[in-house]
N, C-alpha and C. Protein backbone atom coordinates (compact mmCIF):
# COMPACT_ATOMS: atom_id res chain seq x y z
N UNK A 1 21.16 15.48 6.90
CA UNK A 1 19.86 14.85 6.76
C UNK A 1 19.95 13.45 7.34
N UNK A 2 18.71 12.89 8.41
CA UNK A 2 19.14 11.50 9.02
C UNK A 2 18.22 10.94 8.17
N UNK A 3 18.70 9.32 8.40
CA UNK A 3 17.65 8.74 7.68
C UNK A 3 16.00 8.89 8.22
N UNK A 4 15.73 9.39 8.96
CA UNK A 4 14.38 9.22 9.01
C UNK A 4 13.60 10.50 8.56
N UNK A 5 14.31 11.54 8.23
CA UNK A 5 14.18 12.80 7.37
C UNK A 5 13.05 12.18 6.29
N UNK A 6 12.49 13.56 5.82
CA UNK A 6 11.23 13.17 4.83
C UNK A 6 11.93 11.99 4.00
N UNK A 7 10.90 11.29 4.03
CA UNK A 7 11.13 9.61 2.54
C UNK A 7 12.21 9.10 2.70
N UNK A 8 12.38 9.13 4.35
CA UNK A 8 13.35 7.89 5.34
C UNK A 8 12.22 6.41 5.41
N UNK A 9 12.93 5.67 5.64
CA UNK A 9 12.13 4.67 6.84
C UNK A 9 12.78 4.38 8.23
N UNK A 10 12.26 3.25 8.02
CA UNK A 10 12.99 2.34 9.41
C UNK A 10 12.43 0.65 9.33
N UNK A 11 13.04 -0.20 10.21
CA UNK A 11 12.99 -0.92 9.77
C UNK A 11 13.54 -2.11 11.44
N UNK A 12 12.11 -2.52 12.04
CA UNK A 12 12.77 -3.27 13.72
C UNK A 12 11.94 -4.35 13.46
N UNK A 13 12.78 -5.38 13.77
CA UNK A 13 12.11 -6.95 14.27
C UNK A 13 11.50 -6.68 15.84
N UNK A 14 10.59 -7.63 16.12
CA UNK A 14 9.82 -7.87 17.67
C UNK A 14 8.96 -9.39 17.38
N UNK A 15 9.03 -9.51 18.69
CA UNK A 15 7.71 -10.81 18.74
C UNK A 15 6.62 -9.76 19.37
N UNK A 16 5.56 -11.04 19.38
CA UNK A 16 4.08 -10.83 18.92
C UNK A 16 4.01 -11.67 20.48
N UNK A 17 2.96 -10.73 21.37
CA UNK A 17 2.85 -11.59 22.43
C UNK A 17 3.08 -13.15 22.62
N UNK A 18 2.91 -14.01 21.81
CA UNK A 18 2.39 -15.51 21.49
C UNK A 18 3.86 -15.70 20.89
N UNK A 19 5.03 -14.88 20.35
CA UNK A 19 6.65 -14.84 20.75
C UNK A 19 6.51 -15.27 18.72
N UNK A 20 6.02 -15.49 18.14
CA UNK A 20 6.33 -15.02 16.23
C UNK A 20 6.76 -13.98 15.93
N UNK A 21 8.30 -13.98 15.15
CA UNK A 21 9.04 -12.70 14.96
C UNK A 21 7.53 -12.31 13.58
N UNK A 22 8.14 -11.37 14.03
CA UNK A 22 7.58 -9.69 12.97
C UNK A 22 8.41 -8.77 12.73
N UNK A 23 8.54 -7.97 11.99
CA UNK A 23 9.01 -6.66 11.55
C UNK A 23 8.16 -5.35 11.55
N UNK A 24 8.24 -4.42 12.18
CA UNK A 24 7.94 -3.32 11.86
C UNK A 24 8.00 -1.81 10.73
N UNK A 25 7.99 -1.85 9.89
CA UNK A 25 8.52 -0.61 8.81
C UNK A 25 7.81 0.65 8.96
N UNK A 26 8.37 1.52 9.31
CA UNK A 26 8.49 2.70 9.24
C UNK A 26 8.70 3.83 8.16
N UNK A 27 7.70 4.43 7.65
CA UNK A 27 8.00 5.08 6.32
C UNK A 27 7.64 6.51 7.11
N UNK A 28 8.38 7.58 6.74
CA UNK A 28 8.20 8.73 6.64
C UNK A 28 8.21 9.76 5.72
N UNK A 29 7.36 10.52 5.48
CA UNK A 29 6.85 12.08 4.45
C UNK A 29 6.33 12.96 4.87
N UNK A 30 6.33 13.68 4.18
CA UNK A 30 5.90 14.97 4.28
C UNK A 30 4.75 14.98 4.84
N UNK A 31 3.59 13.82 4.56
CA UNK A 31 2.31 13.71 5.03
C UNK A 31 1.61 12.96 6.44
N UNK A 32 3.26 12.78 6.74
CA UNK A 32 2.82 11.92 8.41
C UNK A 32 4.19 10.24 8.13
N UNK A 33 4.09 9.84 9.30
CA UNK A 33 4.14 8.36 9.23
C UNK A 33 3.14 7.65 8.97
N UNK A 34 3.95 6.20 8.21
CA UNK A 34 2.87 5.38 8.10
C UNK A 34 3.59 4.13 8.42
N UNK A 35 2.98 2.98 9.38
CA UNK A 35 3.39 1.99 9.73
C UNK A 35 3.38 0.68 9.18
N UNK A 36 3.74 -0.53 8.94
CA UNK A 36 3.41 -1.84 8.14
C UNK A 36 3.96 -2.42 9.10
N UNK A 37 3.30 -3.35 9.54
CA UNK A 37 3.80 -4.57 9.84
C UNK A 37 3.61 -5.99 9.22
N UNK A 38 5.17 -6.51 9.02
CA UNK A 38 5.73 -7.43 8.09
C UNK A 38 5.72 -8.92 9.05
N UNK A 39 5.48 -10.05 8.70
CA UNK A 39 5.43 -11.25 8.84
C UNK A 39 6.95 -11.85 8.21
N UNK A 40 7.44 -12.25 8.74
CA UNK A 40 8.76 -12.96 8.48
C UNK A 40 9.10 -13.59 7.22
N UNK A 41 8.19 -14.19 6.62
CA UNK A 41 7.75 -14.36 5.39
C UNK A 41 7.82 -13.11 4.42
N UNK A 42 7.03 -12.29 4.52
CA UNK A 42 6.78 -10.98 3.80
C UNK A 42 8.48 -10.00 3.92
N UNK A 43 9.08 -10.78 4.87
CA UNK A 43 10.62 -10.04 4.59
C UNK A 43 11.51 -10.41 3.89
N UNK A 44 11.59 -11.72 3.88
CA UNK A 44 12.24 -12.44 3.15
C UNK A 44 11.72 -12.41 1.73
N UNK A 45 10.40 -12.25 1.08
CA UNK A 45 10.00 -11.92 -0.14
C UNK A 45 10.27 -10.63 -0.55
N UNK A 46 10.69 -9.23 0.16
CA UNK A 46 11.34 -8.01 -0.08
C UNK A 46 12.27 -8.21 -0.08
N UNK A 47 13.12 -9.06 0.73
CA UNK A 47 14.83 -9.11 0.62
C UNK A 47 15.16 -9.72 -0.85
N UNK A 48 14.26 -10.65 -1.28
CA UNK A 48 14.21 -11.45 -2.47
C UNK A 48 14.25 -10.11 -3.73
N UNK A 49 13.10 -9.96 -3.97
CA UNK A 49 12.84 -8.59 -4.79
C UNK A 49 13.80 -7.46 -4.70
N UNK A 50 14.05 -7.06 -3.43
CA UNK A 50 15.45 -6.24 -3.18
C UNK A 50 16.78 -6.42 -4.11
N UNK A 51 17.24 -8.01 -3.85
CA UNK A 51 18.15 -8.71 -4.20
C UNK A 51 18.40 -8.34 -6.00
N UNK A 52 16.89 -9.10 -6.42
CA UNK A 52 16.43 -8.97 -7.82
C UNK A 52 16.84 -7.60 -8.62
N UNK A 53 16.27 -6.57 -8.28
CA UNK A 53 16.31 -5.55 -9.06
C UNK A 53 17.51 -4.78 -8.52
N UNK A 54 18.76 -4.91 -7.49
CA UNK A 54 19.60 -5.15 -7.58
C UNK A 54 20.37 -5.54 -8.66
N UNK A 55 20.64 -6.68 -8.82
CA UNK A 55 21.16 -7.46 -9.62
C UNK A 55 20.87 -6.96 -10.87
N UNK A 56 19.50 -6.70 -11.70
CA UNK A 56 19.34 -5.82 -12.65
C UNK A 56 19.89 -4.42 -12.89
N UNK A 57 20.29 -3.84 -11.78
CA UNK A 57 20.70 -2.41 -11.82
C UNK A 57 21.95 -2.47 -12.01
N UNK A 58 22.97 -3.71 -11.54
CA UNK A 58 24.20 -3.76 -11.81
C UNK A 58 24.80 -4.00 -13.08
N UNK A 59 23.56 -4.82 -13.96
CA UNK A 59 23.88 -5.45 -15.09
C UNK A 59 23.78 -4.11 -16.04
N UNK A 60 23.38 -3.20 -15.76
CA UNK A 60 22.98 -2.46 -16.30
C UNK A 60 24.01 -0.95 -16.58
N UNK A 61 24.83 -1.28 -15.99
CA UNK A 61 25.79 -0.56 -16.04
C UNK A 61 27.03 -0.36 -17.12
């Protein structure tokens, strides 16, 4: 199974004609793709949250 197999994502940086990084996310299911695009900002607030409940899951052990 690759990661992009049903309830994979993905996950690419790019600039924006006018050259501001962005991110692209890629989710895949059963019901199609669906695309988001992330603001540099908005990644670093998932990496944050990521981090977070992380850290909770370890304590938790």
């Amino acid at each position: 199974m690759s990661w992009m197999d049903d309830g994979g994502f993905s996950l690419d940086a790019f600039n924006t004609v006018d050259g501001r990084p962005m991110a692209r996310m890629v989710f895949r299911t059963s019901a199609g793709q669906y695309y988001i695009i992330l603001t540099k900002t908005e990644v670093q607030r998932i990496r944050r949250e990521c981090n977070r409940i992380l850290k909770e899951m370890e304590a938790d052990k």
